[in-house]
Protein backbone atom coordinates (compact mmCIF):
# COMPACT_ATOMS: atom_id res chain seq x y z
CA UNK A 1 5.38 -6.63 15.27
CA UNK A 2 4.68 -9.88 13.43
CA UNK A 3 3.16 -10.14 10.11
CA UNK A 4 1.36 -12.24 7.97
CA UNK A 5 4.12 -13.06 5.29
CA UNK A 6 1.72 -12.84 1.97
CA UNK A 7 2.31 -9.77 0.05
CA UNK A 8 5.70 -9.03 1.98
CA UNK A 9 7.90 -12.32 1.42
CA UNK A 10 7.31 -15.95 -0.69
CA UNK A 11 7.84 -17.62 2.66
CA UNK A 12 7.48 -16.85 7.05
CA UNK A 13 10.89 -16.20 8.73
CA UNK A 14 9.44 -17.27 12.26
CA UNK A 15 7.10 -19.83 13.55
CA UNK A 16 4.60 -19.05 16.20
CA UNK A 17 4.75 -21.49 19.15
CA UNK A 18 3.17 -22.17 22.81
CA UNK A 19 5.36 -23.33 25.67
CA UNK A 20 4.52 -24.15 28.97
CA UNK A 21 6.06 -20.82 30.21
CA UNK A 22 4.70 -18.59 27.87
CA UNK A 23 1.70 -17.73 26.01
CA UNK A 24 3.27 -17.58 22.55
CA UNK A 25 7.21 -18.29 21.34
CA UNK A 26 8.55 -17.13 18.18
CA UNK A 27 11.23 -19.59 16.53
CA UNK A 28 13.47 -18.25 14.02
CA UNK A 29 13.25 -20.09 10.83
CA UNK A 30 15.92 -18.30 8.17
CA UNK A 31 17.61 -15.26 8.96
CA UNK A 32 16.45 -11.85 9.62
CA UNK A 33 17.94 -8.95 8.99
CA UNK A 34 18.23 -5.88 11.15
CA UNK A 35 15.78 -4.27 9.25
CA UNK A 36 13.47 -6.57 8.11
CA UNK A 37 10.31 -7.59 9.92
CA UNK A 38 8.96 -10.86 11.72
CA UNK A 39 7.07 -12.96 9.43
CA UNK A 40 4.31 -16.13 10.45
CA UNK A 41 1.97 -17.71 8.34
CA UNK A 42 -1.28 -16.81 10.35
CA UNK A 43 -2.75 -20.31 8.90
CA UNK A 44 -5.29 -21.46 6.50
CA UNK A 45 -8.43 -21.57 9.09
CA UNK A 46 -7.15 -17.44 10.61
CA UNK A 47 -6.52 -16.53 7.14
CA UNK A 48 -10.53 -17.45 5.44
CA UNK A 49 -12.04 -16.41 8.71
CA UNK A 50 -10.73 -13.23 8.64
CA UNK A 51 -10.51 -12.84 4.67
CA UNK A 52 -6.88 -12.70 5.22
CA UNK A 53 -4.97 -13.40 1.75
CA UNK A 54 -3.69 -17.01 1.96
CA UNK A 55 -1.80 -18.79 -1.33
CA UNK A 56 -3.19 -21.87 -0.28
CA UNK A 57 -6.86 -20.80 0.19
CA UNK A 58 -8.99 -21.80 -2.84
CA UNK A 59 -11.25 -19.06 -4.74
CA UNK A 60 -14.04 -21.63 -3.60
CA UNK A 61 -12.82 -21.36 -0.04
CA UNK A 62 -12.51 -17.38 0.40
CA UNK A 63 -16.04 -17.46 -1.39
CA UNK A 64 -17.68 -19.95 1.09
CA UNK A 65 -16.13 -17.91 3.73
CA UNK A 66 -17.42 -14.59 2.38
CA UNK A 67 -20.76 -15.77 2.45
CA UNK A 68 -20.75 -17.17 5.74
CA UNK A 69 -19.33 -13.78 7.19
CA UNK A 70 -22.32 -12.25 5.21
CA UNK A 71 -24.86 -15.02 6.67
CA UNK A 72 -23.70 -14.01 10.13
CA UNK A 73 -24.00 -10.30 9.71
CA UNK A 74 -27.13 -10.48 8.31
CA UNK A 75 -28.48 -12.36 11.52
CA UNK A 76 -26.87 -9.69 14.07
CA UNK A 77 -28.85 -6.92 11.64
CA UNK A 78 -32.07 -8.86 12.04
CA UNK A 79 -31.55 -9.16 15.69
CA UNK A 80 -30.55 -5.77 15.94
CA UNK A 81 -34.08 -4.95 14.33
CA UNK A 82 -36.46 -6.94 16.54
């Protein structure tokens, strides 16, 4: 698997890539041991669209994002009513 590094490291061991071959390449940033899992930083946008924990997300941010998850459910529950 590969992880979202918050709450398991202070920094990603692996960067997540496209090539022209493949769909996604992961590039080795430090070392990993044989034990320890891949780790990416799934990125700001990912991260408040999916209320992921990010360290650089603002309160502001995950609050603005909460709201318009809420705004959006709210509309399918409305639709789903008609």
């Amino acid at each position: 698997f590969v992880n979202h590094y918050v709450g398991i490291a202070d920094s990603p061991n692996c960067t997540l890539g496209a090539t022209g071959d493949h769909v996604a390449a992961i590039e080795v940033t430090k070392l990993i041991g044989q034990d320890e899992e891949l780790l990416v930083d799934y990125g700001l946008e990912h991260c408040l669209r999916n209320q992921v924990p990010h360290p650089r997300a603002p309160a502001w941010a995950r609050d603005f994002a909460a709201m318009a998850r809420l705004q959006a459910v709210s509309e399918q529950i409305s639709q789903l009513q008609e």
